[in-house]
PDB file of N, CA and C in Angstrom:
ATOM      1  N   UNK A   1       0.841  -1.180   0.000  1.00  0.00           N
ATOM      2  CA  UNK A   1       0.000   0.000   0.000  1.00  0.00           C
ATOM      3  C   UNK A   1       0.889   1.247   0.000  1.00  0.00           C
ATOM      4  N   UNK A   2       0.327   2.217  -1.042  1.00  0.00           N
ATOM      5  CA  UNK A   2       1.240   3.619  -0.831  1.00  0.00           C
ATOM      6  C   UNK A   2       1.030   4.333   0.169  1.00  0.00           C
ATOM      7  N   UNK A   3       2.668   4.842   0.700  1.00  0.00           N
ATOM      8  CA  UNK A   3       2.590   5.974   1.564  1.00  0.00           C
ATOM      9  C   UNK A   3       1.432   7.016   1.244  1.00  0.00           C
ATOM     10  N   UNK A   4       0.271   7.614   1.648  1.00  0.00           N
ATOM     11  CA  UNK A   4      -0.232   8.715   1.878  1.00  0.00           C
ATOM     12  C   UNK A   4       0.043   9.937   2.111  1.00  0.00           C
ATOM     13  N   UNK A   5       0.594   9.525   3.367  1.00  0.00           N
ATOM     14  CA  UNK A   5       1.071  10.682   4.193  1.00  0.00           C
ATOM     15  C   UNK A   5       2.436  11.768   3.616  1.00  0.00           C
ATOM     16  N   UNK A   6       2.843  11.217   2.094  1.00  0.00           N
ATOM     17  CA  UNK A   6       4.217  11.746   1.373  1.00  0.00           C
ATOM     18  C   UNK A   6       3.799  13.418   1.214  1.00  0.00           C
ATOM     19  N   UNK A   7       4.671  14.006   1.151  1.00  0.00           N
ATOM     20  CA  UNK A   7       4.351  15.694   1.011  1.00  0.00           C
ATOM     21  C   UNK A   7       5.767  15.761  -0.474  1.00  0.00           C
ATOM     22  N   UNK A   8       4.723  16.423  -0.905  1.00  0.00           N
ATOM     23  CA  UNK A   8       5.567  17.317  -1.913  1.00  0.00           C
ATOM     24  C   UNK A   8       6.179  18.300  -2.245  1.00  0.00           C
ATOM     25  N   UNK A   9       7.224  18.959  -2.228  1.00  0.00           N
ATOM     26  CA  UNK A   9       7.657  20.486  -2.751  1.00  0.00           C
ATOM     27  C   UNK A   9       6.539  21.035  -3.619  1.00  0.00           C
ATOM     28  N   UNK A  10       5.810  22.156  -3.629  1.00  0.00           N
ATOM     29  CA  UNK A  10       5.306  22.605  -4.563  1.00  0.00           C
ATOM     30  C   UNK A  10       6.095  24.092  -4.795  1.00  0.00           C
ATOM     31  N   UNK A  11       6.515  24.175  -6.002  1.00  0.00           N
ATOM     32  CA  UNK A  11       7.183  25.029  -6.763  1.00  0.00           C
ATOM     33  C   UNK A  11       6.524  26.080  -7.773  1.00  0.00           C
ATOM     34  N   UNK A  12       6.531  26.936  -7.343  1.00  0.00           N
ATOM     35  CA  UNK A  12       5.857  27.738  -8.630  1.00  0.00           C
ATOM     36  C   UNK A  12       6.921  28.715  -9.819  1.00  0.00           C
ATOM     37  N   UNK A  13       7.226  28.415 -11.040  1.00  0.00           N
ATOM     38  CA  UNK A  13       8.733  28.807 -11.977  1.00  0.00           C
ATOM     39  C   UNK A  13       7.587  30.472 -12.083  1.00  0.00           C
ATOM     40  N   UNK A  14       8.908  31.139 -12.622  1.00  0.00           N
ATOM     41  CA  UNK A  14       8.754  32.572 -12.332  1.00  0.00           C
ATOM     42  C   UNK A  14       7.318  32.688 -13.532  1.00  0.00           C
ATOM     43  N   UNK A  15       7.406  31.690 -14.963  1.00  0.00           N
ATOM     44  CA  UNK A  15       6.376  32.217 -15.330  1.00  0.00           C
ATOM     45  C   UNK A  15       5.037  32.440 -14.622  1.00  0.00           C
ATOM     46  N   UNK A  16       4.992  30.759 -13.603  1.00  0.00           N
ATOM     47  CA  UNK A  16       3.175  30.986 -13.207  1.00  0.00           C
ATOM     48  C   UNK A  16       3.351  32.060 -12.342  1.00  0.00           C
ATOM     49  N   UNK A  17       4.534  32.356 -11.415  1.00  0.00           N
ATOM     50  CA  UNK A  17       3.676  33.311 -10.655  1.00  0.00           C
ATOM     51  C   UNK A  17       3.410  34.829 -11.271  1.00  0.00           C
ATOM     52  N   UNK A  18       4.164  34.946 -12.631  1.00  0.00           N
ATOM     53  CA  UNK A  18       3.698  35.546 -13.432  1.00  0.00           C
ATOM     54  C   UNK A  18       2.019  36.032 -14.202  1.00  0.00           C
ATOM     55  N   UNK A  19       1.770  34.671 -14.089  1.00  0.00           N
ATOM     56  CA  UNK A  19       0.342  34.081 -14.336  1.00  0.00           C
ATOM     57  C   UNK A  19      -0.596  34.374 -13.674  1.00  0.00           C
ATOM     58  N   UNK A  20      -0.304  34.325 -12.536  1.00  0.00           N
ATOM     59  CA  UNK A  20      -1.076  34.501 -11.405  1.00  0.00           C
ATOM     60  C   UNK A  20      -1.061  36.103 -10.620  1.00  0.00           C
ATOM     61  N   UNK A  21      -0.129  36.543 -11.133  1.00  0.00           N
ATOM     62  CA  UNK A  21      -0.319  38.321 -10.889  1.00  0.00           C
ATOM     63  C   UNK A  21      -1.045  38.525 -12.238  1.00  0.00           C
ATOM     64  N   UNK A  22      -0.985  38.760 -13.314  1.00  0.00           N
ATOM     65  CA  UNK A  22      -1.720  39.034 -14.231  1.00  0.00           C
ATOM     66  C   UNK A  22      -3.205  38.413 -14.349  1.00  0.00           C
ATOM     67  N   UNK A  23      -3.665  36.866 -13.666  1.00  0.00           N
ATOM     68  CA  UNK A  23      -5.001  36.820 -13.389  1.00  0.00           C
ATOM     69  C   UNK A  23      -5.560  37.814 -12.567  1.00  0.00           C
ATOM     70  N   UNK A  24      -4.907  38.419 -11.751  1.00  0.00           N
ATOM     71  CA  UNK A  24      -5.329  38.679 -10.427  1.00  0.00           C
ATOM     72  C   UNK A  24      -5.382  40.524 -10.823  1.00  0.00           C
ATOM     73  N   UNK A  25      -4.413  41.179 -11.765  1.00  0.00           N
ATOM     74  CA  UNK A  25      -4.719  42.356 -12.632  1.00  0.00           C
ATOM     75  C   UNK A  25      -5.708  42.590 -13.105  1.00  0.00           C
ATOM     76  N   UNK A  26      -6.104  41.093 -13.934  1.00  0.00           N
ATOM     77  CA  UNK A  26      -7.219  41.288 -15.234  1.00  0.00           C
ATOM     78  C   UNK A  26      -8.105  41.562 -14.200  1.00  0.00           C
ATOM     79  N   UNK A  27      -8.880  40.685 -13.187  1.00  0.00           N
ATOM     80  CA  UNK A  27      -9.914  40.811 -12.718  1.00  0.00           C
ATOM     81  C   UNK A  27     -10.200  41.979 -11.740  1.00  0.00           C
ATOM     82  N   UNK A  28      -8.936  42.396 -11.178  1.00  0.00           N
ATOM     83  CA  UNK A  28      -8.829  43.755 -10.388  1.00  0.00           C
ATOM     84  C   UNK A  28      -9.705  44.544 -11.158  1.00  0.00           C
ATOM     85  N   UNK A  29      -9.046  44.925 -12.620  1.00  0.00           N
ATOM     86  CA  UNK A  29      -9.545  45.907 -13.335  1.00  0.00           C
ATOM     87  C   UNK A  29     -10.974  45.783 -14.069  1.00  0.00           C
ATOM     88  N   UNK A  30     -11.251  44.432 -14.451  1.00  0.00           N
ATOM     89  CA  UNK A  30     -12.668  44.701 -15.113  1.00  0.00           C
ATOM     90  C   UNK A  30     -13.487  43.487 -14.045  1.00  0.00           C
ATOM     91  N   UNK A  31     -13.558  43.877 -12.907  1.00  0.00           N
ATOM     92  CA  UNK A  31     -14.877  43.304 -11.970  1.00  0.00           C
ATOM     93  C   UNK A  31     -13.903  44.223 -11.019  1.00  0.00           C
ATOM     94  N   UNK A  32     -13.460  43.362  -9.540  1.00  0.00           N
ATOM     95  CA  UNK A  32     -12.903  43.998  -8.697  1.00  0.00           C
ATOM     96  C   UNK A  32     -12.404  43.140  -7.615  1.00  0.00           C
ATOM     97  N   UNK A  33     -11.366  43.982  -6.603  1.00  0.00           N
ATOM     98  CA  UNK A  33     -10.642  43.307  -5.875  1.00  0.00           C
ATOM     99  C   UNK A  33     -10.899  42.442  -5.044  1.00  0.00           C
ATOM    100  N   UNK A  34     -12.136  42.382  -4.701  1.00  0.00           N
ATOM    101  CA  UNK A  34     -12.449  41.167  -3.611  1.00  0.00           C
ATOM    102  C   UNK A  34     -12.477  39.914  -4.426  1.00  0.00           C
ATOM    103  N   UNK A  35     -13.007  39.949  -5.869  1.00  0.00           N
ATOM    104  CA  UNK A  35     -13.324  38.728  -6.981  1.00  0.00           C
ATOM    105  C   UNK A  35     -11.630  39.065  -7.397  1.00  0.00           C
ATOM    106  N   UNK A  36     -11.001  39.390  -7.176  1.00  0.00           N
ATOM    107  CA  UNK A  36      -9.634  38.931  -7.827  1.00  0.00           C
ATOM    108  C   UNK A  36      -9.120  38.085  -6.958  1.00  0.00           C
ATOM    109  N   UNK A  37      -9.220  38.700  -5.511  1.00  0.00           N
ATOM    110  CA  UNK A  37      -8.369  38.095  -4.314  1.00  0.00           C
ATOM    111  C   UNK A  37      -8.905  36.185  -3.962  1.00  0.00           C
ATOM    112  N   UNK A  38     -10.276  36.104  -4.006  1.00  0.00           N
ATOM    113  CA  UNK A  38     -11.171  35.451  -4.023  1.00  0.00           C
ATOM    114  C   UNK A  38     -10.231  34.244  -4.744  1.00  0.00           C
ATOM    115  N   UNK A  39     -10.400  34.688  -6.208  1.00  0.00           N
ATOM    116  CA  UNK A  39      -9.647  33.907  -7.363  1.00  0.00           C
ATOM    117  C   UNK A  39      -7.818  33.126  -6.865  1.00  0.00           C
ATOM    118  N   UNK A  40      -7.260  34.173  -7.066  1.00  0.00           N
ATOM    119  CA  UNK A  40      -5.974  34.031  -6.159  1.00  0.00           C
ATOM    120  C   UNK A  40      -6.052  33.055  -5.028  1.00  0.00           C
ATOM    121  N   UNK A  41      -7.026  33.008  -3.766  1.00  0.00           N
ATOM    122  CA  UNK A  41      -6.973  32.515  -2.599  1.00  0.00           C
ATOM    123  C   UNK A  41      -7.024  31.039  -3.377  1.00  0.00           C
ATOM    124  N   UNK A  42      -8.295  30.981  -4.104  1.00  0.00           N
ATOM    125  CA  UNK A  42      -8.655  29.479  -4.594  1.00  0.00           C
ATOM    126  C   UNK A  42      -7.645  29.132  -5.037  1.00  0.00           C
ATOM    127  N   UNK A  43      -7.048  29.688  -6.197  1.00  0.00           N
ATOM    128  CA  UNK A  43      -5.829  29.201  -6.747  1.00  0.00           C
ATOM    129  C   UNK A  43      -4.763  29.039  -6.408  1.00  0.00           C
ATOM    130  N   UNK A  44      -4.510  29.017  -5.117  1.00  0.00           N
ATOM    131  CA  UNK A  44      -3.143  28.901  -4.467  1.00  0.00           C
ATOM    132  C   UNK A  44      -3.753  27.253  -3.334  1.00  0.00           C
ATOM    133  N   UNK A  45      -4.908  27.947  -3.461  1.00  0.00           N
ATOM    134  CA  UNK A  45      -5.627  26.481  -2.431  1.00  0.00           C
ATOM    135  C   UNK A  45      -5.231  25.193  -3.260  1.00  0.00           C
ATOM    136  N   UNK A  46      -5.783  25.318  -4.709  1.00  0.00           N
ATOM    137  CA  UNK A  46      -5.215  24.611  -5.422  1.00  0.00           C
ATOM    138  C   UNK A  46      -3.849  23.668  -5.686  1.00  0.00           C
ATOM    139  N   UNK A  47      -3.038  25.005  -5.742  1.00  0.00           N
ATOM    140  CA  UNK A  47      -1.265  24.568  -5.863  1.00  0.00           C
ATOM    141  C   UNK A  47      -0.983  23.932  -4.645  1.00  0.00           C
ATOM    142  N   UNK A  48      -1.612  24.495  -3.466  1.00  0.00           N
ATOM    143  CA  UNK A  48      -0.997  24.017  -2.184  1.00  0.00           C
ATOM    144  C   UNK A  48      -1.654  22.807  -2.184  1.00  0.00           C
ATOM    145  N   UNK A  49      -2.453  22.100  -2.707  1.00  0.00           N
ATOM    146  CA  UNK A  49      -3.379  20.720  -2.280  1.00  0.00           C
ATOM    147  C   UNK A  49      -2.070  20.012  -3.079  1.00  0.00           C
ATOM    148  N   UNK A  50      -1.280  20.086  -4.107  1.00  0.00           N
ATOM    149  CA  UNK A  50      -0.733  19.440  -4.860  1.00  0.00           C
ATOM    150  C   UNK A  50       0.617  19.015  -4.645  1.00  0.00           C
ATOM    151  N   UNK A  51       0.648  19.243  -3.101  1.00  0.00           N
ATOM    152  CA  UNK A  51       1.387  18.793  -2.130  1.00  0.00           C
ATOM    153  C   UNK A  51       0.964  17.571  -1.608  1.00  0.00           C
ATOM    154  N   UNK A  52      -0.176  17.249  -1.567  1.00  0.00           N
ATOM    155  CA  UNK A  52      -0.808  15.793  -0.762  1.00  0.00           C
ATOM    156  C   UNK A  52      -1.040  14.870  -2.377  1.00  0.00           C
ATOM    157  N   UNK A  53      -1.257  15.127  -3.325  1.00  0.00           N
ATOM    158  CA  UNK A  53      -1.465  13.945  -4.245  1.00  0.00           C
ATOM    159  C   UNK A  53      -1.639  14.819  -5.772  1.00  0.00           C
ATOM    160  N   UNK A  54      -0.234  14.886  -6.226  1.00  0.00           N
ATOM    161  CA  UNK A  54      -0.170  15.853  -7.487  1.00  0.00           C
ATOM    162  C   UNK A  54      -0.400  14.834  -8.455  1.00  0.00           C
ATOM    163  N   UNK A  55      -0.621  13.433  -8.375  1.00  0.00           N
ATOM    164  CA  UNK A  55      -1.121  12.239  -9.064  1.00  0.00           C
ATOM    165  C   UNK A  55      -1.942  12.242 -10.029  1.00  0.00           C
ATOM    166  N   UNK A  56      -3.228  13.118  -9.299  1.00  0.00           N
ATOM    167  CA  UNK A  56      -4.633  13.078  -9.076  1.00  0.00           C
ATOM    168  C   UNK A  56      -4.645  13.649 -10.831  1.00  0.00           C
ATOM    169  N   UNK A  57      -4.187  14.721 -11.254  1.00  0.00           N
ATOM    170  CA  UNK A  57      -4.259  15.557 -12.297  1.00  0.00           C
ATOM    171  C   UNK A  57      -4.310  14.558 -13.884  1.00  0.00           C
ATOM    172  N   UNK A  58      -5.137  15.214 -14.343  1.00  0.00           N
ATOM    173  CA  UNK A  58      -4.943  14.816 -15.577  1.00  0.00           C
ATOM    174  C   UNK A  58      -3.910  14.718 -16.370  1.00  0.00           C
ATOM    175  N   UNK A  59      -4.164  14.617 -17.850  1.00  0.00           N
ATOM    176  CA  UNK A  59      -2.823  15.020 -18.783  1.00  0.00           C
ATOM    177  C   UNK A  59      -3.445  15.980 -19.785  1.00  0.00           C
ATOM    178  N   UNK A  60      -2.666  16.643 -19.866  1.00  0.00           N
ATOM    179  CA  UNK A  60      -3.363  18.222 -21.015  1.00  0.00           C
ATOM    180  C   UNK A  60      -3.318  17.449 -22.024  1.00  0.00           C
ATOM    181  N   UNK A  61      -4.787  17.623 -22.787  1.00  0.00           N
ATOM    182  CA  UNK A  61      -5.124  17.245 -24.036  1.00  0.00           C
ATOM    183  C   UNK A  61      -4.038  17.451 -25.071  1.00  0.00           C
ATOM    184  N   UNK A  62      -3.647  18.771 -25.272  1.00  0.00           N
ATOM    185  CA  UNK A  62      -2.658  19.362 -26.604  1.00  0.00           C
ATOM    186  C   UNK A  62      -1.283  18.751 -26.082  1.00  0.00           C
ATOM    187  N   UNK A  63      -0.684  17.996 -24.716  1.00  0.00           N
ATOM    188  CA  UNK A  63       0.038  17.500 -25.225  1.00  0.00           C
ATOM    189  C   UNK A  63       0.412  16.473 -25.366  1.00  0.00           C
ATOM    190  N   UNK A  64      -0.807  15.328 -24.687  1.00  0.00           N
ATOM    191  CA  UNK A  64      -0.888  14.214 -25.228  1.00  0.00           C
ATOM    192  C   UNK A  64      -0.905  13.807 -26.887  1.00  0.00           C
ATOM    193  N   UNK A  65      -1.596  14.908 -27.357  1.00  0.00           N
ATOM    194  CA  UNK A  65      -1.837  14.655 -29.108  1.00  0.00           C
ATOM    195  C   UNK A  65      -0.123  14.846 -29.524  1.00  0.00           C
ATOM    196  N   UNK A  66       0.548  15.517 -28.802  1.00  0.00           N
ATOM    197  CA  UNK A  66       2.411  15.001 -29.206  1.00  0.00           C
ATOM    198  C   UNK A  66       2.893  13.975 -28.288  1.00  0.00           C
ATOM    199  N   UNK A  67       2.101  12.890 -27.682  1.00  0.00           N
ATOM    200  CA  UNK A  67       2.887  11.953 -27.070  1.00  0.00           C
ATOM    201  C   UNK A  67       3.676  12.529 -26.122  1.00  0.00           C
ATOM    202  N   UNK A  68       3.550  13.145 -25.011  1.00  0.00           N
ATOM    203  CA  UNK A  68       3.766  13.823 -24.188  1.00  0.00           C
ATOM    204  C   UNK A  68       3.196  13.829 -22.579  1.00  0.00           C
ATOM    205  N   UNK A  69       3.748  12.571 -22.327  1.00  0.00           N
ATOM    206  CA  UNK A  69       2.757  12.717 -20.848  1.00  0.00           C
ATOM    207  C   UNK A  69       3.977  12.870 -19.495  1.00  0.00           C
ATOM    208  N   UNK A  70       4.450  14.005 -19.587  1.00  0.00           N
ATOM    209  CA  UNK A  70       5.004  13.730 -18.172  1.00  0.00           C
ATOM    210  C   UNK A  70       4.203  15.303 -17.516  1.00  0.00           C
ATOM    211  N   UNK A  71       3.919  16.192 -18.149  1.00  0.00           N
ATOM    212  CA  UNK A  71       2.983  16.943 -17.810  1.00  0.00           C
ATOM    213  C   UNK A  71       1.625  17.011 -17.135  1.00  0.00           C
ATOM    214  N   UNK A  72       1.084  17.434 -15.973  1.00  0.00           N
ATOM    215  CA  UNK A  72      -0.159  17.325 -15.867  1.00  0.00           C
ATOM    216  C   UNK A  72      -1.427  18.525 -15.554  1.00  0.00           C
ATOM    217  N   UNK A  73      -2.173  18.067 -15.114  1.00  0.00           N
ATOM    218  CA  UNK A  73      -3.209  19.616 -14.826  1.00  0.00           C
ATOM    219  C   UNK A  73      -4.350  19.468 -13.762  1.00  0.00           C
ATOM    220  N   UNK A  74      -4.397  20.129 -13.191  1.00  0.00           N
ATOM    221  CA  UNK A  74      -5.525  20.389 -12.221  1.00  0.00           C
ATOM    222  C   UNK A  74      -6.276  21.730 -12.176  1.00  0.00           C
ATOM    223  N   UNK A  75      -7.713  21.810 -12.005  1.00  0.00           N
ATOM    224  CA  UNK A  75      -8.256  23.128 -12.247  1.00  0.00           C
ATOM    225  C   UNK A  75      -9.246  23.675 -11.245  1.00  0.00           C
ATOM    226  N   UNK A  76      -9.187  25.232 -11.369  1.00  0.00           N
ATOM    227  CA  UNK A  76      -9.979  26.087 -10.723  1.00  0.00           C
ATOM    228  C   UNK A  76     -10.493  26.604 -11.463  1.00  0.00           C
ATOM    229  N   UNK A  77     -11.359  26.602 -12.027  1.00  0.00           N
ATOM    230  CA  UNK A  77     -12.386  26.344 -13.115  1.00  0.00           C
ATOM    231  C   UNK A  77     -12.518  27.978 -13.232  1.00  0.00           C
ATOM    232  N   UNK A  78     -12.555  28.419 -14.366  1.00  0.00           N
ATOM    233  CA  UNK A  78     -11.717  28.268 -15.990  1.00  0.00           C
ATOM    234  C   UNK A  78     -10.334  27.871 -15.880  1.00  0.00           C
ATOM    235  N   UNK A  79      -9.616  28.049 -14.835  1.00  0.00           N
ATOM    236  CA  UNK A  79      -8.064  28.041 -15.044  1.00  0.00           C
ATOM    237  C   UNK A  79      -7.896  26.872 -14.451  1.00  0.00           C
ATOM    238  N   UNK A  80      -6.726  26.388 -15.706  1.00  0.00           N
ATOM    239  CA  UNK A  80      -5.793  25.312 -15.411  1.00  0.00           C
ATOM    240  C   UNK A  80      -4.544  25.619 -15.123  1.00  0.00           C
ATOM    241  N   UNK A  81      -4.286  24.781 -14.070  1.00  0.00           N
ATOM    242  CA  UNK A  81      -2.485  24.376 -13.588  1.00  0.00           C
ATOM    243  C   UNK A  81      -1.798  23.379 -14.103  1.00  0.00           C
ATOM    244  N   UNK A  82      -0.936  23.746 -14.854  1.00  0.00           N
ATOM    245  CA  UNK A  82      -0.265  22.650 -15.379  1.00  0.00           C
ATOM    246  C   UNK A  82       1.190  22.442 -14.906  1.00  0.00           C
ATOM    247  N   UNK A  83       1.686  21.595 -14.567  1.00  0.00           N
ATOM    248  CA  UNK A  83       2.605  20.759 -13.611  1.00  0.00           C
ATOM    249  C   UNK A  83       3.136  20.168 -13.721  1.00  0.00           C
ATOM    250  N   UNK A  84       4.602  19.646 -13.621  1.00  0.00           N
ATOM    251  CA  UNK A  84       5.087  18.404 -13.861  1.00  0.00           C
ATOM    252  C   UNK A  84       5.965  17.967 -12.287  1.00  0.00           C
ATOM    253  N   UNK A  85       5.774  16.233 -12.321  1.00  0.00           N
ATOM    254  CA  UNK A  85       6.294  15.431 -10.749  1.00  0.00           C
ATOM    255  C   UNK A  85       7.653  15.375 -10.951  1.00  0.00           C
ATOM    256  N   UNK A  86       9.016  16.402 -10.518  1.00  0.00           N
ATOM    257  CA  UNK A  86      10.094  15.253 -10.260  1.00  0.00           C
ATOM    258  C   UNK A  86      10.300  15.003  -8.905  1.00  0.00           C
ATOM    259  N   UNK A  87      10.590  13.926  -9.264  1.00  0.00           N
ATOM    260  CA  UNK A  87      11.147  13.408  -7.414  1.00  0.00           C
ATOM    261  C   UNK A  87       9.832  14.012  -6.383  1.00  0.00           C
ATOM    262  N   UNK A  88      10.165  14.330  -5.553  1.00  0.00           N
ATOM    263  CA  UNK A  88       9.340  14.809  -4.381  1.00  0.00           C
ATOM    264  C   UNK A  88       9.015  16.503  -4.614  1.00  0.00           C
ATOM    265  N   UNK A  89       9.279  17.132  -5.954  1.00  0.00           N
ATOM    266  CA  UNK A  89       8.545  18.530  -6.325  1.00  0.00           C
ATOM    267  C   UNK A  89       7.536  18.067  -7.032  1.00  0.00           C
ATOM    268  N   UNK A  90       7.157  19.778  -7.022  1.00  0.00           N
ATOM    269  CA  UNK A  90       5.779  19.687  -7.540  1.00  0.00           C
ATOM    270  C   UNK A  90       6.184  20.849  -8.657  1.00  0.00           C
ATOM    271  N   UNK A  91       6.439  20.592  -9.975  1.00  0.00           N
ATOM    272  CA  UNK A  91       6.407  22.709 -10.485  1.00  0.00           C
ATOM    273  C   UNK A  91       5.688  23.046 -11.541  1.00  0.00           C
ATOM    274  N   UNK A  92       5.052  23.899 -10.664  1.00  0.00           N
ATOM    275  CA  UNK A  92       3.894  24.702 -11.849  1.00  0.00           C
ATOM    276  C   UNK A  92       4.618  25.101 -13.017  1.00  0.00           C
ATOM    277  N   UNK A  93       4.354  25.120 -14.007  1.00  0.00           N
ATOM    278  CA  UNK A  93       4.621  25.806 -15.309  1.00  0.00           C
ATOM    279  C   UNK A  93       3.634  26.786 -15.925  1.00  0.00           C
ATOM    280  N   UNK A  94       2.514  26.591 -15.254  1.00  0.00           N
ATOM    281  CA  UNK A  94       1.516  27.297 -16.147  1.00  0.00           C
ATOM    282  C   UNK A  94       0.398  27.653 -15.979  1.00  0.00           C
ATOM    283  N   UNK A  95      -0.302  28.440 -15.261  1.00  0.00           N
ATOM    284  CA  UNK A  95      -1.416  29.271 -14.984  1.00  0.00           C
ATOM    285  C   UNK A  95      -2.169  29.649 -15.695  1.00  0.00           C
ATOM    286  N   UNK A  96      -3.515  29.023 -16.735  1.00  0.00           N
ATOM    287  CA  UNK A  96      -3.817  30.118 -17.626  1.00  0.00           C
ATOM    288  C   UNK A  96      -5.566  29.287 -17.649  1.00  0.00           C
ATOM    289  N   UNK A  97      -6.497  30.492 -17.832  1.00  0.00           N
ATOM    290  CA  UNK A  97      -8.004  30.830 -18.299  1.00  0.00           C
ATOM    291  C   UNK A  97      -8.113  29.264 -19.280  1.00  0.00           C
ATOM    292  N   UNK A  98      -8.496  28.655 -19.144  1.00  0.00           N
ATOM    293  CA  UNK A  98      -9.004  27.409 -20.167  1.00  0.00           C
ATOM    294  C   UNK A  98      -9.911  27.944 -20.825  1.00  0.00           C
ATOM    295  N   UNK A  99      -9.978  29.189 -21.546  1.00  0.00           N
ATOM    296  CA  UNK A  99     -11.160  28.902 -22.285  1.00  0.00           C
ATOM    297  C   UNK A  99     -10.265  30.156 -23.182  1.00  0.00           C
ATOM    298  N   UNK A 100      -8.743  30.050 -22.757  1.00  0.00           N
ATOM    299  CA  UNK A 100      -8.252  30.844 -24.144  1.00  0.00           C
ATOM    300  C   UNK A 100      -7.219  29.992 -24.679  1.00  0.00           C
ATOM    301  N   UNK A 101      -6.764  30.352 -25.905  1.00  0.00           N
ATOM    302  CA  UNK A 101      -5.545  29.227 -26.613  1.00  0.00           C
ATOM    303  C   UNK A 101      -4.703  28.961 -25.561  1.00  0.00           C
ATOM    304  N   UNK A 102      -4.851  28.165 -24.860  1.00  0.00           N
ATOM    305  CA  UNK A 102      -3.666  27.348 -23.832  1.00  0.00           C
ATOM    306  C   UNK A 102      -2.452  26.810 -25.386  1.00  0.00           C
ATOM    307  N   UNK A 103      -2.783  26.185 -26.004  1.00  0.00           N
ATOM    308  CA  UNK A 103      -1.959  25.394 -26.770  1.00  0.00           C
ATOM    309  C   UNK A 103      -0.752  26.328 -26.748  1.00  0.00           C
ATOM    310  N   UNK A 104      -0.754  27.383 -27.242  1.00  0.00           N
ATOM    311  CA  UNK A 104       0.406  28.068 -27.606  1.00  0.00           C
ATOM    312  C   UNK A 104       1.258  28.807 -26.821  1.00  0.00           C
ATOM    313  N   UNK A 105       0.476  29.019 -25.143  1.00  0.00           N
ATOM    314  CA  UNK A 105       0.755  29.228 -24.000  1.00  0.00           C
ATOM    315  C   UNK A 105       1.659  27.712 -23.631  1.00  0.00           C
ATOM    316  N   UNK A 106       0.940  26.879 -23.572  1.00  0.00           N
ATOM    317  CA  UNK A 106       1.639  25.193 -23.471  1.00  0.00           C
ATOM    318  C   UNK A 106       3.628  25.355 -24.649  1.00  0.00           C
ATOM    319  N   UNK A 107       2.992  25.873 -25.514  1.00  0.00           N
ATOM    320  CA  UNK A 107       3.950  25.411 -26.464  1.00  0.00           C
ATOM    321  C   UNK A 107       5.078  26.119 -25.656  1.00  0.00           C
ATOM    322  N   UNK A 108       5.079  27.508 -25.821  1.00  0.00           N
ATOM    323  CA  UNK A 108       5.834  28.567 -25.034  1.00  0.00           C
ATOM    324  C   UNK A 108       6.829  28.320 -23.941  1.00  0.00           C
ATOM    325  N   UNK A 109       5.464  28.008 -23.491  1.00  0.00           N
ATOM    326  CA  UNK A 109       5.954  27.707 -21.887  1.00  0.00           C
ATOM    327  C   UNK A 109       7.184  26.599 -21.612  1.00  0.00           C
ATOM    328  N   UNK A 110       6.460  25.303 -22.404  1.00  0.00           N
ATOM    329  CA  UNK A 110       6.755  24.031 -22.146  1.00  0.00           C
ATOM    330  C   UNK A 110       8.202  23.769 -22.670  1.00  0.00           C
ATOM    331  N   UNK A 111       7.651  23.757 -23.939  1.00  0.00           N
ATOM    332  CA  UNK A 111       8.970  23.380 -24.919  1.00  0.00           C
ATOM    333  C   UNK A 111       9.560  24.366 -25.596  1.00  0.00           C
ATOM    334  N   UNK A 112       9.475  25.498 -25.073  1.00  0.00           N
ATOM    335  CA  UNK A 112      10.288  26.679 -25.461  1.00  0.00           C
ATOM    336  C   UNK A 112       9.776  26.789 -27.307  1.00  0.00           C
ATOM    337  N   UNK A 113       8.321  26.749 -27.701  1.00  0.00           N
ATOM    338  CA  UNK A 113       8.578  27.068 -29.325  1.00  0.00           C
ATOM    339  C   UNK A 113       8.197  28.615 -29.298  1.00  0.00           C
TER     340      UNK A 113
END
């Protein structure tokens, strides 16, 4: 039976927390700061859960279609976190609205195109 109780590094690379000030801009400016902060809180609730079982996450569609699974994702709906496990880290790569071109955000991000 697997350890449970394992904890993970969770890491966030300079882009997401990049990501995550600019979610937290957009919504400042066109709604307002309590719905930005709101957003932010969840989304860190998020990253921080991915310390107890970063497993759990899917595999991003766009990069399975390149045979690509060491990547994964978990969401706060619209936004996905995308992630990859080494060893006992956890590191975000990628913060972004699912309901805009992730692919090319993915590409960017990921594999440097």
């Amino acid at each position: 039976m697997a350890d449970t109780s394992a904890k993970f590094e969770v890491l966030l690379t300079e882009g997401a927390e990049q990501d995550l000030e600019a979610i937290h801009d957009y919504i400042s400016e066109f709604d307002c700061v309590g719905n930005a902060n709101y957003v932010l809180n969840e989304l860190m609730d998020v990253v921080d859960s991915l310390s107890k079982s970063p497993e759990r996450g899917s595999y991003p569609k766009e990069l399975v279609g390149l045979g690509i699974k060491e990547y994964r994702q978990t969401f706060f709906k619209p936004y996905r976190v995308v992630y990859r496990v080494i060893g006992n880290q956890v590191i975000i790569y990628l913060i972004a609205d699912g309901r805009r071109d992730t692919q090319s955000a993915l590409a960017r991000r990921l594999l440097g195109a």
